[in-house]
N, C-alpha and C. Protein backbone atom coordinates (compact mmCIF):
# COMPACT_ATOMS: atom_id res chain seq x y z
N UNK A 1 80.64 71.52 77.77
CA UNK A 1 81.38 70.49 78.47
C UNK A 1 82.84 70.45 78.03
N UNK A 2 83.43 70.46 77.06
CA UNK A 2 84.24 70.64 76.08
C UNK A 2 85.16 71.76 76.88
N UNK A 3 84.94 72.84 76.69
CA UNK A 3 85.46 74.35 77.54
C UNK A 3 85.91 73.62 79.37
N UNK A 4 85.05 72.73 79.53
CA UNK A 4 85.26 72.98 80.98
C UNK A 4 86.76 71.40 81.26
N UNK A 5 86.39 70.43 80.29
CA UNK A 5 87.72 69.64 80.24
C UNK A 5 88.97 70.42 80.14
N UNK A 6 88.89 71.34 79.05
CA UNK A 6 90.10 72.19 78.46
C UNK A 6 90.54 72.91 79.61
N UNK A 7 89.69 73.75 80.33
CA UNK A 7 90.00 74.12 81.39
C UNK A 7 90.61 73.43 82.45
N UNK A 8 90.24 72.32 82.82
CA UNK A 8 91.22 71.23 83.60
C UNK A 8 92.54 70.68 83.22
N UNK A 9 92.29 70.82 81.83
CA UNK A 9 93.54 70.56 81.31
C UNK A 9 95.09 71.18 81.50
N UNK A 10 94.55 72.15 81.36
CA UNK A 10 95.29 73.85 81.63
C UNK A 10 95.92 73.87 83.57
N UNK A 11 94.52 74.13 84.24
CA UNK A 11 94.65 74.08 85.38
C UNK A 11 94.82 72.90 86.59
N UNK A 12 94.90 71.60 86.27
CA UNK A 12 95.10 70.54 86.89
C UNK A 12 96.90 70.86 87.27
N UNK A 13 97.76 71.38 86.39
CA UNK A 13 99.00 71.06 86.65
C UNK A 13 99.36 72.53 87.40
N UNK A 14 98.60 73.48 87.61
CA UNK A 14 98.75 74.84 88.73
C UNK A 14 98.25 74.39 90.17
N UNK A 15 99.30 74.27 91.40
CA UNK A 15 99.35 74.53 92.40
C UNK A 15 97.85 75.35 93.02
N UNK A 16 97.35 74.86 93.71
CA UNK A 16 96.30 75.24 94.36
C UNK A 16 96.47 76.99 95.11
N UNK A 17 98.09 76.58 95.66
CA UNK A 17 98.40 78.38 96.51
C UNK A 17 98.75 79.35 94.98
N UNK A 18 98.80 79.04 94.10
CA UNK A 18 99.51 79.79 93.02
C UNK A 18 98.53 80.80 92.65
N UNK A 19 97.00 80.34 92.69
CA UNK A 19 96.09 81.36 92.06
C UNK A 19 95.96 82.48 93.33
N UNK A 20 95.92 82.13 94.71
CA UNK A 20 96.50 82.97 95.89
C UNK A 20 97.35 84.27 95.49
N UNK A 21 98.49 83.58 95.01
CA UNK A 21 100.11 84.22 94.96
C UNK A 21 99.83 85.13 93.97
N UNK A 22 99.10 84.69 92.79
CA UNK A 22 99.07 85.32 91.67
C UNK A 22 97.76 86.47 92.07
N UNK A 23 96.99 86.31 92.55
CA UNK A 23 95.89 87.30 93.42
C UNK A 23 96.67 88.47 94.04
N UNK A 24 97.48 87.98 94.90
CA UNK A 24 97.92 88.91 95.57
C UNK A 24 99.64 89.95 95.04
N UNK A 25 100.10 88.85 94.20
CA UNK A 25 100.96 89.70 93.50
C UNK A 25 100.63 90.81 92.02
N UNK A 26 99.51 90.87 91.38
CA UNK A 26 98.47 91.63 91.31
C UNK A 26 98.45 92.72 91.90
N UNK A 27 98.19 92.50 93.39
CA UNK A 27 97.53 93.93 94.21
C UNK A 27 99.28 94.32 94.22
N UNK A 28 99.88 93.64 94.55
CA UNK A 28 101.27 94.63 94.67
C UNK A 28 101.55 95.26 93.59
N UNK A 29 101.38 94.46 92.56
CA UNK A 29 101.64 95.16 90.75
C UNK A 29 101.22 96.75 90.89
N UNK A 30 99.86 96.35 91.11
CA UNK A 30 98.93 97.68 90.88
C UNK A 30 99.11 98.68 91.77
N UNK A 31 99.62 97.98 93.02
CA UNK A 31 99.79 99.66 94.06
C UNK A 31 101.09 100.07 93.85
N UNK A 32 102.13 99.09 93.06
CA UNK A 32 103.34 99.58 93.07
C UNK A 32 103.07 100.62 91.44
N UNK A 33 102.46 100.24 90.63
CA UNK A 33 102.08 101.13 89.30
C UNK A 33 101.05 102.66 89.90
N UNK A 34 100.20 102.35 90.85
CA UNK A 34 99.85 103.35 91.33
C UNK A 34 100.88 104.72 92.18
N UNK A 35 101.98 104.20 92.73
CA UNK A 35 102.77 104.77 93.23
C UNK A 35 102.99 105.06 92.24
N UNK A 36 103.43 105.06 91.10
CA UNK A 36 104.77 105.70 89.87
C UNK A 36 104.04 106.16 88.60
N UNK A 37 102.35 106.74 88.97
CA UNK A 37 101.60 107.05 88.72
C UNK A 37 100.90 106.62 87.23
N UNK A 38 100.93 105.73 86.89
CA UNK A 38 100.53 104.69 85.83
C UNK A 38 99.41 103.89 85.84
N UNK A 39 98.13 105.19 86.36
CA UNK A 39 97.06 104.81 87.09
C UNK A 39 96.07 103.73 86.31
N UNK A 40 95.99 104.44 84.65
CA UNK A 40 95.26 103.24 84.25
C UNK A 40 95.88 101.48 84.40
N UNK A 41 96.85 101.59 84.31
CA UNK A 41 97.77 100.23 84.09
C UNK A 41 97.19 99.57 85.66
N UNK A 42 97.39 100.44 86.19
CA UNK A 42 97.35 100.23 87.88
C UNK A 42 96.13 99.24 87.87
N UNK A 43 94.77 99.85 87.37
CA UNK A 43 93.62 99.55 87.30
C UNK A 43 93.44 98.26 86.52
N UNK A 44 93.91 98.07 85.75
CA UNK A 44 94.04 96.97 84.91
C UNK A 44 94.21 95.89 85.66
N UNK A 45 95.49 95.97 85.93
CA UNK A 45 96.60 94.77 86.84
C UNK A 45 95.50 94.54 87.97
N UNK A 46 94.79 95.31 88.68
CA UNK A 46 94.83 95.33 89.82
C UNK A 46 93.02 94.59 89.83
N UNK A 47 92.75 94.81 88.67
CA UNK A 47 91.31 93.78 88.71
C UNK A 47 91.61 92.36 88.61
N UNK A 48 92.80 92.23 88.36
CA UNK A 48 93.32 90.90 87.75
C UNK A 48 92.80 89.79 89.52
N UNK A 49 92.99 90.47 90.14
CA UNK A 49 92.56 89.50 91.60
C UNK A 49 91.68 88.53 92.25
N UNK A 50 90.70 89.61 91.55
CA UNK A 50 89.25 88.62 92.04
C UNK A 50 89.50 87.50 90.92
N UNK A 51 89.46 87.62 90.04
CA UNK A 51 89.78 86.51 88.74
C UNK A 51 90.59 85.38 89.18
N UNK A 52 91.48 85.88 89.67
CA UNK A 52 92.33 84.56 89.63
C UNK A 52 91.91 83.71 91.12
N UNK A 53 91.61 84.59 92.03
CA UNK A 53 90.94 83.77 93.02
C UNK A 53 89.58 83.46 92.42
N UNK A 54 88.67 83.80 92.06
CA UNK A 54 87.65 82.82 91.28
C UNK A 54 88.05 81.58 90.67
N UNK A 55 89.05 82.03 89.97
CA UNK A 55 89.70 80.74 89.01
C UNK A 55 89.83 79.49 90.22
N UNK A 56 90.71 79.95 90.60
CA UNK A 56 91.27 78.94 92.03
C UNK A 56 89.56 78.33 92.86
N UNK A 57 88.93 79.48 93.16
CA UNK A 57 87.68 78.63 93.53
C UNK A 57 86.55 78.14 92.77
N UNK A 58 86.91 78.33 91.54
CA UNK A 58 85.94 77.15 90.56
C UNK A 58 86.58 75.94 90.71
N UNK A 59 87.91 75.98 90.56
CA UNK A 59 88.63 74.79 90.05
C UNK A 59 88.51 73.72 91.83
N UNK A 60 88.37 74.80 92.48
CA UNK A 60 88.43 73.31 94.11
C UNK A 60 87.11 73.08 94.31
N UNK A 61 85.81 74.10 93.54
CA UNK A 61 84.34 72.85 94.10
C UNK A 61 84.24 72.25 92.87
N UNK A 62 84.87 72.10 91.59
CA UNK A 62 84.19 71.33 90.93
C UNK A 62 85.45 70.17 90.79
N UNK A 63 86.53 70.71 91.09
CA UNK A 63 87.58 69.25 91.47
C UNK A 63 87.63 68.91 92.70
N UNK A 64 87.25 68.51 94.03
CA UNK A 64 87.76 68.98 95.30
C UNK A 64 88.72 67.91 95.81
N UNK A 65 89.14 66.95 94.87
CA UNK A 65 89.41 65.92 94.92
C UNK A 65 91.10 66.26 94.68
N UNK A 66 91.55 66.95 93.96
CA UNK A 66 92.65 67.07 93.30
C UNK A 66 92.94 68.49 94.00
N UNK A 67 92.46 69.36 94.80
CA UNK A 67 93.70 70.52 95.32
C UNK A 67 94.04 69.95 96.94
């Protein structure tokens, strides 16, 4: 229970479109590192997506009140 306050704590003051923005600027990271052939990095950055849209959709069904 503890972990999941902290977590609100953190994420209450991030913009609902931000975990979006941050999703999708990600995929640009990674295809722009893929172009300049920095493939592992690419791979890295580029998992970063689903995450942060998860993030964003934990945080609106268990707040739905606040995005």
């Amino acid at each position: 229970m503890e972990s999941t306050q902290q977590y609100f704590r953190v994420t209450d003051n991030i913009p609902e479109q931000a975990w979006y923005w941050m999703s999708l600027g990600s995929i640009i990271g990674a295809a722009i590192m893929r172009m300049t052939g920095r493939d592992h990095w690419a791979l890295f950055v580029g998992q970063w997506a689903p995450t942060f849209l998860l993030f964003g959709l934990y945080h609106r069904l268990i707040r739905p009140s606040r995005g």
